[in-house]
Protein backbone atom coordinates (compact mmCIF):
# COMPACT_ATOMS: atom_id res chain seq x y z
CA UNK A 1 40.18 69.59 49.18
CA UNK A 2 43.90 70.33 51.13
CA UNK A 3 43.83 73.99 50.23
CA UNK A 4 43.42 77.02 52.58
CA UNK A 5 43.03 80.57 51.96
CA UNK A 6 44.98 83.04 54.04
CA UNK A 7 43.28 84.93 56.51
CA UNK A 8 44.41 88.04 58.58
CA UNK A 9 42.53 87.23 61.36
CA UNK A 10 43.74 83.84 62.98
CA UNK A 11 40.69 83.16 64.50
CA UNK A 12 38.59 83.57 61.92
CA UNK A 13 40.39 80.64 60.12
CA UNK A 14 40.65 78.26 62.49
CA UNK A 15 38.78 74.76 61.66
CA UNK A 16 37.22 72.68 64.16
CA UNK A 17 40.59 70.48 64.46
CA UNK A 18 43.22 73.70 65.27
CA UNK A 19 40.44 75.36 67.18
CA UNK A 20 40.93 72.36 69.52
CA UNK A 21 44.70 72.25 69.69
CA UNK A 22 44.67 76.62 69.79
CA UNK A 23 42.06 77.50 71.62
CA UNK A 24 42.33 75.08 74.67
CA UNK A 25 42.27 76.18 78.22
CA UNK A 26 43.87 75.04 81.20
CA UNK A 27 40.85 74.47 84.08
CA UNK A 28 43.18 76.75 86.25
CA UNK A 29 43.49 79.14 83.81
CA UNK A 30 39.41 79.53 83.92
CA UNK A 31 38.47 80.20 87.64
CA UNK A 32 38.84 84.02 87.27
CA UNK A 33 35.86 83.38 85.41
CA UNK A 34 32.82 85.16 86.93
CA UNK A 35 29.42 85.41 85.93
CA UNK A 36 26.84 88.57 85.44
CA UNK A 37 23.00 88.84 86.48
CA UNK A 38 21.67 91.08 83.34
CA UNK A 39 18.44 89.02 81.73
CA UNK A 40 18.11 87.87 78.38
CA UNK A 41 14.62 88.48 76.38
CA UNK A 42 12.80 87.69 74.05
CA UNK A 43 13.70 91.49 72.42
CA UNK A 44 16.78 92.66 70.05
CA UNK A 45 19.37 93.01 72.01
CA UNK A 46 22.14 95.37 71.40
CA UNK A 47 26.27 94.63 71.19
CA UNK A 48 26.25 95.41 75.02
CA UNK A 49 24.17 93.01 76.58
CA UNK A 50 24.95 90.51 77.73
CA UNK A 51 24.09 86.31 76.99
CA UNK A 52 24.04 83.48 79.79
CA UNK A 53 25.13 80.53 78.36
CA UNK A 54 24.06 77.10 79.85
CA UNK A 55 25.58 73.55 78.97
CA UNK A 56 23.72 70.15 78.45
CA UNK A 57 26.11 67.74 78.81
CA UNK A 58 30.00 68.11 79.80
CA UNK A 59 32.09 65.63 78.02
CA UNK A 60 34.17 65.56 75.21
CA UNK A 61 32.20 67.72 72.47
CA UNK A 62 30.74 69.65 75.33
CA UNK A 63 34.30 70.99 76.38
CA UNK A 64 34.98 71.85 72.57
CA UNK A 65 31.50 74.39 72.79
CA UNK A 66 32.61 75.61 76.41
CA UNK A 67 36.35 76.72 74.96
CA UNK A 68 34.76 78.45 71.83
CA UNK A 69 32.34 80.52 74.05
CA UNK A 70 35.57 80.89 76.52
CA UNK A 71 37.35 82.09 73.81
CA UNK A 72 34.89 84.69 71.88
CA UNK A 73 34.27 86.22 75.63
CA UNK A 74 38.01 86.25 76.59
CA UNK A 75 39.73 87.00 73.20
CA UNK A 76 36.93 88.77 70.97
CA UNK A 77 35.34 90.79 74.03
CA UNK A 78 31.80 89.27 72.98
CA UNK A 79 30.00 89.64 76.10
CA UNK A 80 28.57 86.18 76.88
CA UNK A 81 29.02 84.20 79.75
CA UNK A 82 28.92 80.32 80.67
CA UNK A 83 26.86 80.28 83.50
CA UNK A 84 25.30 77.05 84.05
CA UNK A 85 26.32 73.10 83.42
CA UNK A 86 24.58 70.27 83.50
CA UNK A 87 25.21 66.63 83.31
CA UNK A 88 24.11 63.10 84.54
CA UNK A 89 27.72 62.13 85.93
CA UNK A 90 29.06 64.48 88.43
CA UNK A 91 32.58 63.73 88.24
CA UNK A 92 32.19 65.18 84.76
CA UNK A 93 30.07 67.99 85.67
CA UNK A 94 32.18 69.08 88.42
CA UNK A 95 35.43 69.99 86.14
CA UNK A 96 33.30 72.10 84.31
CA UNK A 97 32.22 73.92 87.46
CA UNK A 98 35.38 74.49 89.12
CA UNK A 99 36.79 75.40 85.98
CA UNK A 100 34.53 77.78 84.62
CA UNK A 101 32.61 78.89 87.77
CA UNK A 102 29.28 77.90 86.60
CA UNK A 103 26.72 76.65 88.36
CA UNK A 104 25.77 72.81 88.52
CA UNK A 105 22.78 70.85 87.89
CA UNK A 106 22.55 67.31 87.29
CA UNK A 107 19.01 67.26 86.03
CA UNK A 108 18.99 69.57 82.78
CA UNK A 109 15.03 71.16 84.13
CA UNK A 110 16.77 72.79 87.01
CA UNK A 111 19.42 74.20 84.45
CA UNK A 112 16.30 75.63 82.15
CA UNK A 113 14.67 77.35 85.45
CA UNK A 114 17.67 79.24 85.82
CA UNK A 115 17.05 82.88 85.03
CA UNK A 116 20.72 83.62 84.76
CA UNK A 117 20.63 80.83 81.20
CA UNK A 118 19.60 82.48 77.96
CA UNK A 119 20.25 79.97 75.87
CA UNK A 120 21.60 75.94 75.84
CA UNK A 121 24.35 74.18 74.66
CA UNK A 122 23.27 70.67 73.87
CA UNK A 123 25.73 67.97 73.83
CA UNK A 124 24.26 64.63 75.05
CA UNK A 125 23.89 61.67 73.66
CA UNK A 126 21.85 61.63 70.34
CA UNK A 127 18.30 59.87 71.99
CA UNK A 128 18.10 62.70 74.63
CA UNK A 129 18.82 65.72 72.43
CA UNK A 130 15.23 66.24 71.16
CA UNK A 131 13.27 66.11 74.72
CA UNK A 132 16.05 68.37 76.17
CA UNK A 133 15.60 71.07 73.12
CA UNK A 134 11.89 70.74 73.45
CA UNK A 135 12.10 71.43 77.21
CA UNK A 136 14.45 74.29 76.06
CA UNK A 137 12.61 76.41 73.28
CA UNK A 138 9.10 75.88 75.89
CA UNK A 139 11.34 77.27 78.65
CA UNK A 140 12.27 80.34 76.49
CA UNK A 141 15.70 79.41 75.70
CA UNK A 142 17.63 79.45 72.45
CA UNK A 143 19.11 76.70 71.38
CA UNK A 144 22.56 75.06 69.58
CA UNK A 145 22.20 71.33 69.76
CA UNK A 146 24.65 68.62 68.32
CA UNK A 147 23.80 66.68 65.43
CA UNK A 148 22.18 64.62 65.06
CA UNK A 149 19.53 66.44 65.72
CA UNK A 150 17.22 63.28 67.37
CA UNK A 151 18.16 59.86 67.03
CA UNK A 152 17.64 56.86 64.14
CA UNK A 153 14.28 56.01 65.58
CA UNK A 154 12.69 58.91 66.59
CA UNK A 155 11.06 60.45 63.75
CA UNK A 156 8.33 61.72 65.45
CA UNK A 157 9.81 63.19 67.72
CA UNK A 158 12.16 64.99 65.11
CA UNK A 159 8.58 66.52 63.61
CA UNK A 160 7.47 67.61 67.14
CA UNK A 161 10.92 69.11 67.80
CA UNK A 162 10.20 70.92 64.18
CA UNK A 163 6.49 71.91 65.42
CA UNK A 164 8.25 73.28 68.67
CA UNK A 165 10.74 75.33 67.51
CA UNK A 166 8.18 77.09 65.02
CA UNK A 167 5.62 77.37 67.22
CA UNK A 168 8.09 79.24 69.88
CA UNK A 169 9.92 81.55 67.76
CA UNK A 170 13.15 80.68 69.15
CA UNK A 171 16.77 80.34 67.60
CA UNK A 172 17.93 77.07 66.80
CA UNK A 173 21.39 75.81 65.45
CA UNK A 174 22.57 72.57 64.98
CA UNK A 175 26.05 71.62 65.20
CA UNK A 176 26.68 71.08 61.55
CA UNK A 177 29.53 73.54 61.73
CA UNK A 178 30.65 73.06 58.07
CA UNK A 179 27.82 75.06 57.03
CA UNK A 180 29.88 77.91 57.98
CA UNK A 181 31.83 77.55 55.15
CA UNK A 182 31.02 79.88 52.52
CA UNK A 183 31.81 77.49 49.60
CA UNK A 184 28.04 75.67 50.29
CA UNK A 185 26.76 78.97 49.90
CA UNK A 186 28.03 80.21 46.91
CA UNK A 187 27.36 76.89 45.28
CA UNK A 188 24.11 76.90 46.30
CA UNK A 189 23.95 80.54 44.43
CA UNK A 190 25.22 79.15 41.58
CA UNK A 191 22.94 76.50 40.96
CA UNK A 192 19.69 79.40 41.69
CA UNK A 193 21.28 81.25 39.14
CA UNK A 194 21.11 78.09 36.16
CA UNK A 195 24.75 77.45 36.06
CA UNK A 196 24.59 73.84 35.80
CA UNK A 197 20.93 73.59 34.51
CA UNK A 198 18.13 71.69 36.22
CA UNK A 199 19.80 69.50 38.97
CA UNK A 200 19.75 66.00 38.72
CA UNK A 201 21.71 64.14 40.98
CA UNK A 202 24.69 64.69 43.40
CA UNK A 203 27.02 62.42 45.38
CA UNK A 204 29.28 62.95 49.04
CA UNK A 205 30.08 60.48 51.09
CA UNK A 206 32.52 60.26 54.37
CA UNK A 207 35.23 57.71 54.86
CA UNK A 208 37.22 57.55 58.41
CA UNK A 209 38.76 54.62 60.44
CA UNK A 210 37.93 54.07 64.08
CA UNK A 211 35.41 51.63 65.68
CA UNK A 212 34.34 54.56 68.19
CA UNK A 213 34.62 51.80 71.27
CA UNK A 214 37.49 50.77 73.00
CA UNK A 215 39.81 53.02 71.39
CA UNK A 216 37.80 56.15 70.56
CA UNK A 217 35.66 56.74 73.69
CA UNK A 218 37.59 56.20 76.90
CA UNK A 219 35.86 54.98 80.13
CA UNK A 220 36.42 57.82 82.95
CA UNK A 221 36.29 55.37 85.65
CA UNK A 222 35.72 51.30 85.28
CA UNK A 223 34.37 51.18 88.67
CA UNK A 224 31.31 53.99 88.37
CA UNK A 225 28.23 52.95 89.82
CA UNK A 226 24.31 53.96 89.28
CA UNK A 227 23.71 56.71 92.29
CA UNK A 228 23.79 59.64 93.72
CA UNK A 229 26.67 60.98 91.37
CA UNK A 230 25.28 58.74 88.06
CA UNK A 231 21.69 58.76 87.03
CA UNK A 232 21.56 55.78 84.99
CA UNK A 233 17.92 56.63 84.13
CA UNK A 234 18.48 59.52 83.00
CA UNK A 235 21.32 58.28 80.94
CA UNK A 236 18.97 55.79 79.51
CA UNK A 237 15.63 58.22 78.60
CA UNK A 238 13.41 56.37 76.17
CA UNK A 239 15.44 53.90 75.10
CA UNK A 240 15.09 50.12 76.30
CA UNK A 241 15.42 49.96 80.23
CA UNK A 242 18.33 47.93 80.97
CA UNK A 243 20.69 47.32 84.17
CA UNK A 244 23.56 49.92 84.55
CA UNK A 245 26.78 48.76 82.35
CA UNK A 246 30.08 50.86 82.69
CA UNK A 247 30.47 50.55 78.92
CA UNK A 248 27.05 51.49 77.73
CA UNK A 249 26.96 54.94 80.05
CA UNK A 250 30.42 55.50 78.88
CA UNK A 251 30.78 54.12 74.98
CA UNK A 252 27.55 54.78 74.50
CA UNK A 253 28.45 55.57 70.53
CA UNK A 254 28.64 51.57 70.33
CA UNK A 255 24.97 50.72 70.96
CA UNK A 256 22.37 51.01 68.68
CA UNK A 257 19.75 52.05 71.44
CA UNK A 258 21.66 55.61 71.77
CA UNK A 259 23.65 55.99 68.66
CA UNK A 260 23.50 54.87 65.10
CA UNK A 261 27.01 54.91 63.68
CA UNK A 262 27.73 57.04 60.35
CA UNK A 263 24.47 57.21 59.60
CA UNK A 264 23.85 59.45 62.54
CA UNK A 265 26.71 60.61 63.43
CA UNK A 266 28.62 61.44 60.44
CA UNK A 267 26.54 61.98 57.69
CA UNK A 268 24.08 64.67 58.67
CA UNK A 269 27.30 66.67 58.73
CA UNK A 270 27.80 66.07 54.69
CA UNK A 271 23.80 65.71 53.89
CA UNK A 272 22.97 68.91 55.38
CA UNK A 273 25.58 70.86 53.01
CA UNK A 274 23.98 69.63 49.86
CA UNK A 275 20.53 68.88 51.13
CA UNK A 276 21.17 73.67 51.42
CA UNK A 277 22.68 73.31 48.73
CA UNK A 278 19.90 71.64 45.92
CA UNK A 279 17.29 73.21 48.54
CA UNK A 280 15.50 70.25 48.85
CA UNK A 281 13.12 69.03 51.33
CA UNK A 282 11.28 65.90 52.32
CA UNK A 283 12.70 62.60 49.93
CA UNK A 284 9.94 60.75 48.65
CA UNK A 285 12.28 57.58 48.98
CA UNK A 286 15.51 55.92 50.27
CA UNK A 287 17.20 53.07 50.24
CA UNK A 288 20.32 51.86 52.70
CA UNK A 289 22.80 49.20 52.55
CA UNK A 290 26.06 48.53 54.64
CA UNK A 291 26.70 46.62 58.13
CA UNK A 292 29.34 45.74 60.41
CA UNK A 293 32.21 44.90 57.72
CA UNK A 294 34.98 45.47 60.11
CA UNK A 295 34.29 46.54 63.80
CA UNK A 296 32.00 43.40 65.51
CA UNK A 297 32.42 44.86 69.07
CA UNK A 298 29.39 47.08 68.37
CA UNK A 299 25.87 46.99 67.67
CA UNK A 300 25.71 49.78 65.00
CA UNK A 301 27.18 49.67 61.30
CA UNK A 302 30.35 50.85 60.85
CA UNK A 303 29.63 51.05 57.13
CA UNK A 304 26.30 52.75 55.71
CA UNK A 305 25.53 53.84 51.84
CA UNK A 306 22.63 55.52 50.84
CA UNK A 307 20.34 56.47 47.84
CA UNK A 308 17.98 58.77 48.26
CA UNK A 309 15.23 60.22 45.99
CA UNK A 310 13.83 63.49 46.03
CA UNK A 311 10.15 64.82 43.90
CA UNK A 312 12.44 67.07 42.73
CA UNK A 313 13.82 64.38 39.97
CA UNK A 314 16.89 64.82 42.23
CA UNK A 315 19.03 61.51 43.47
CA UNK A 316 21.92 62.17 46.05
CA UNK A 317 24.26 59.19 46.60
CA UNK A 318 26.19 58.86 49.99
CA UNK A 319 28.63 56.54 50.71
CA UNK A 320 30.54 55.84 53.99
CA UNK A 321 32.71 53.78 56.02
CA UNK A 322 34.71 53.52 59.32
CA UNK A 323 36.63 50.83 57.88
CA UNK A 324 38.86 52.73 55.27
CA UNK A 325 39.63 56.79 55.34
CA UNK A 326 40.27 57.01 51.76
CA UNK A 327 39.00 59.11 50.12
CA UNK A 328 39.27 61.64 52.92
CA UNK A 329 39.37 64.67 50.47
CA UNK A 330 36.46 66.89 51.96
CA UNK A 331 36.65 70.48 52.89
CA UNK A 332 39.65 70.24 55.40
CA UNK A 333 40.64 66.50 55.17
CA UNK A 334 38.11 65.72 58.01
CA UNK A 335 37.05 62.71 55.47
CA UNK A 336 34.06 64.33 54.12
CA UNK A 337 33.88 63.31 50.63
CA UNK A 338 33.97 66.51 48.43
CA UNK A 339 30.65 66.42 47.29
CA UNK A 340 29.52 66.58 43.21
CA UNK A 341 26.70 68.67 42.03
CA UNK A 342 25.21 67.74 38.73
CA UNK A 343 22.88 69.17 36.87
CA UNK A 344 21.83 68.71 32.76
CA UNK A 345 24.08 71.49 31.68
CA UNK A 346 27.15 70.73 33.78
CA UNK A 347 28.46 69.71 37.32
CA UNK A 348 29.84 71.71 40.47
CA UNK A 349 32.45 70.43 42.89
CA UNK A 350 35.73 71.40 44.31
CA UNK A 351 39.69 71.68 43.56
CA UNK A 352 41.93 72.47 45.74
CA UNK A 353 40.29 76.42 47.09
CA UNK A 354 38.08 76.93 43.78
CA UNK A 355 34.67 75.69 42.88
CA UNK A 356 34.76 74.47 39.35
CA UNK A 357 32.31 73.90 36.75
CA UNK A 358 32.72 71.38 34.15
CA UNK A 359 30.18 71.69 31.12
CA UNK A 360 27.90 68.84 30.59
CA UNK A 361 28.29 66.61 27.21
CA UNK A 362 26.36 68.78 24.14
CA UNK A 363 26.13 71.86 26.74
CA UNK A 364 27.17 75.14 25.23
CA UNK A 365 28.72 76.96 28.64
CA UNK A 366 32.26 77.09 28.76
CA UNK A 367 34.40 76.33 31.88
CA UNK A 368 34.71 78.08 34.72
CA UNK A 369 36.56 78.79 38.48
CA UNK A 370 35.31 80.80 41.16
CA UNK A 371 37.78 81.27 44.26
CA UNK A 372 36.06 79.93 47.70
CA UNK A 373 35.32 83.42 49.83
CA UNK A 374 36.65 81.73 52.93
CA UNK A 375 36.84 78.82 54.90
CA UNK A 376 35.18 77.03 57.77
CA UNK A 377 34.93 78.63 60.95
CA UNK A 378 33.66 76.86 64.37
CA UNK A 379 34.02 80.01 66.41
CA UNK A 380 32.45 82.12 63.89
CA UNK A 381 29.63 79.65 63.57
CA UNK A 382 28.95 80.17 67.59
CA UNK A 383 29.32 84.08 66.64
CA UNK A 384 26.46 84.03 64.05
CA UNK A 385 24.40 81.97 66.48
CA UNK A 386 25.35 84.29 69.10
CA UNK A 387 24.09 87.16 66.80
CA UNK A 388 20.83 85.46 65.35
CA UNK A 389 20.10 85.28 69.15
CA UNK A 390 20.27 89.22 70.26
CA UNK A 391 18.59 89.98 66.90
CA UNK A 392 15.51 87.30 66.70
CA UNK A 393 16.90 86.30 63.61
CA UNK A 394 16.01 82.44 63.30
CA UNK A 395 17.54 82.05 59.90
CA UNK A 396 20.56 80.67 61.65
CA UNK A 397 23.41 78.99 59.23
CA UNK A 398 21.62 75.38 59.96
CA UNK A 399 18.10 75.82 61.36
CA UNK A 400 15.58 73.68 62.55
CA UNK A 401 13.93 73.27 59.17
CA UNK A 402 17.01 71.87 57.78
CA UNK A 403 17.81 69.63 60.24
CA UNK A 404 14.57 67.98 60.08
CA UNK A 405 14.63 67.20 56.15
CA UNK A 406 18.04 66.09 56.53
CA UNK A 407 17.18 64.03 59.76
CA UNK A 408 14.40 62.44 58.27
CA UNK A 409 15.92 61.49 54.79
CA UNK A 410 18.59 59.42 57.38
CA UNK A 411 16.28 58.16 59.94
CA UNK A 412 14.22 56.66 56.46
CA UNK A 413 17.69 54.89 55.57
CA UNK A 414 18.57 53.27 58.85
CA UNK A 415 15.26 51.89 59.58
CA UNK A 416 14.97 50.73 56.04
CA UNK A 417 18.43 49.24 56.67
CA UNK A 418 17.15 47.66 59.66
CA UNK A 419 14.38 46.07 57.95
CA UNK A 420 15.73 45.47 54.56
CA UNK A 421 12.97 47.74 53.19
CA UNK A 422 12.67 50.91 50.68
CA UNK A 423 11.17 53.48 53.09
CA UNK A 424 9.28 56.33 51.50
CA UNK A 425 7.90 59.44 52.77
CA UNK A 426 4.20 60.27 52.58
CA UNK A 427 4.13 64.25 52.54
CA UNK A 428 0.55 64.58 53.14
CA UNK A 429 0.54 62.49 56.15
CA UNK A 430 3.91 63.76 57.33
CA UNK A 431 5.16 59.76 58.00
CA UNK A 432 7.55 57.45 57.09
CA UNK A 433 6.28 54.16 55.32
CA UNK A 434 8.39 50.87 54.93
């Protein structure tokens, strides 16, 4: 969809793209930049106090999160500070210091002993995200961690992440930012209230170009060494133990031990919206196809298609490629495949700013439009998180809950993939079988 509604406030309309170009900061710009000592609990918190903000990881994404927070303290007076950054490579970690005063730690425990962080920015690579957001919520922290929320092969770990964040009561959001678009909600309102009759299947996919190696993920410096200033061990977590390689620490998308292409990387960003929107749960099966059709420097597909069944009598259908960017029709031309909602009366989607119905074959409803209240919004999607967090509200606008249905539905198609298997989901035992 290419359309945009008109907004009077500018930030309030900004998409994760513009916010980018907008929003930016000069590192000079940011060392007036000081930081409080007022302590965050576990209690509501009023408009006044303030938040300590602490950042996992301080590359690329990392910077986008650091500039929004920048931004809502700078520009929309919320009070919230970035105190704290942490990351493996201290040439990385140390822009983020001098440019936003914040304290440095290179080993992300140190960061969660800090009494000045109240909650944690996650933005590593996918294998470590789920050990550092455990360590966070048992620490006391809130949490906002990228998607995916664990990676391909760590389903258990995705369902102890799940029992930790219950068990602690904390606020988690995952970085699934289109979910702050209020078109998935009032589909999803639609389809509670009958519209399109019982729901039977839907389809999305996501279609970009770009291998994510040599072009897409630059190498800061080709002569970086394990040490003092790189923990290589660190980098590596549970995955395989291996020597240090300049191109694994820094492409680290390429390589199936850390990353696992669109299935992973791209598609829990389209899943999640109509995973909300049928509110669905566990699958009881899936099945994968794809591989590398175009990029062979790599270890992970670069093309990925998935069927997935749901108890429900529900199938979603997801295609997706790296090799071709057509059609790259979703919400704001990001590639996101508009998705299509169909149910035994009639099917939901979206033209241009509207959602439309179109009556099913024999159905009596007639056809309808309904204008799209808004549009997405990164910085307002840190703002609700922000607010879920002084008010102990955990119904965030992607919560733990939904990222683990929606991570486990993927994790069942890449190892299926893997193995050329149908994986299915036992719900009484909790586990994936292939």
């Amino acid at each position: 969809m290419s359309g945009k509604n008109k907004r009077t406030d500018e930030t309030n309309s900004m998409t994760r793209r513009n916010f980018i170009r907008k929003a930016g900061t000069t590192a000079a710009a940011l060392t007036a930049m000081g930081t409080t000592t007022q302590k965050f609990t576990s209690n509501v918190l009023g408009a006044n106090d303030r938040i300590g903000v602490g950042f996992i990881g301080c590359g690329g994404r990392s910077n986008t999160h650091l500039r929004a927070v920048h931004y809502l303290k700078t520009q929309k007076n919320v009070n919230v500070d970035i105190v704290a950054a942490c990351d493996v490579y201290k040439p990385r970690l140390q822009k983020v210091v001098d440019g936003y005063k914040a304290k440095g730690y290179m080993d992300h425990r140190k960061l969660l002993a800090d009494p000045n962080v109240d909650i944690v920015c996650i933005s590593t690579p996918d294998h470590i995200h789920g050990y550092q957001a455990i360590d966070a919520v048992k620490a006391g922290k809130d949490v906002y961690c990228e998607k995916p929320v664990t990676h391909w092969r760590q389903f258990e770990l995705t369902k102890r992440l799940a029992e930790e964040v219950k068990k602690s009561g904390r606020v988690f959001q995952l970085g699934t930012q289109g979910m702050s678009d209020p078109a998935w909600h009032q589909i999803k309102k639609l389809i509670q209230d009958g519209l399109i009759g019982r729901p039977v299947h839907a389809e999305c996919g996501y279609f970009r170009v770009g291998d994510w190696g040599e072009a897409d993920m630059p190498v800061d410096d080709p002569n970086a060494k394990s040490g003092p200033d790189l923990d290589w061990n660190a980098f590596l977590g549970d995955s395989p133990k291996r020597p240090f390689d300049v191109d694994r620490f820094f492409r680290w998308r390429k390589y199936e031990d850390y990353a696992g292409g669109p299935s992973t990387d791209l598609f829990p960003h389209i899943l999640t919206l109509v995973v909300h929107m049928l509110g669905v749960t566990m699958p009881s099966v899936a099945v994968a196809t794809g591989g590398k059709f175009r990029y062979q420097a790599r270890e992970i597909p670069d093309t990925f298609n998935m069927l997935i069944d749901y108890p429900e009598n529900i199938t979603i259908a997801m295609l997706g490629t790296q090799a071709n960017d057509y059609p790259g029709t979703g919400r704001r031309g990001s590639g996101q495949r508009i998705p299509v909602i169909r149910g035994w009366d009639g099917t939901l989607t979206i033209e241009k700013n509207d959602i439309v119905f179109i009556p099913a074959q024999g159905s009596t409803k007639k056809a309808q439009r309904f204008p799209i209240k808004g549009s997405e919004d990164f910085v307002g999607y840190w703002q609700k998180f922000l607010d879920c967090c002084r008010s102990r509200n955990t119904n965030t606008l992607s919560p733990m809950d939904l990222a683990y249905h929606v991570q486990t539905a993927l994790q069942m198609g890449m190892l299926g993939l893997r193995q050329g298997k149908v994986a299915r989901f036992d719900k009484t035992k909790e586990t994936i079988i292939l």
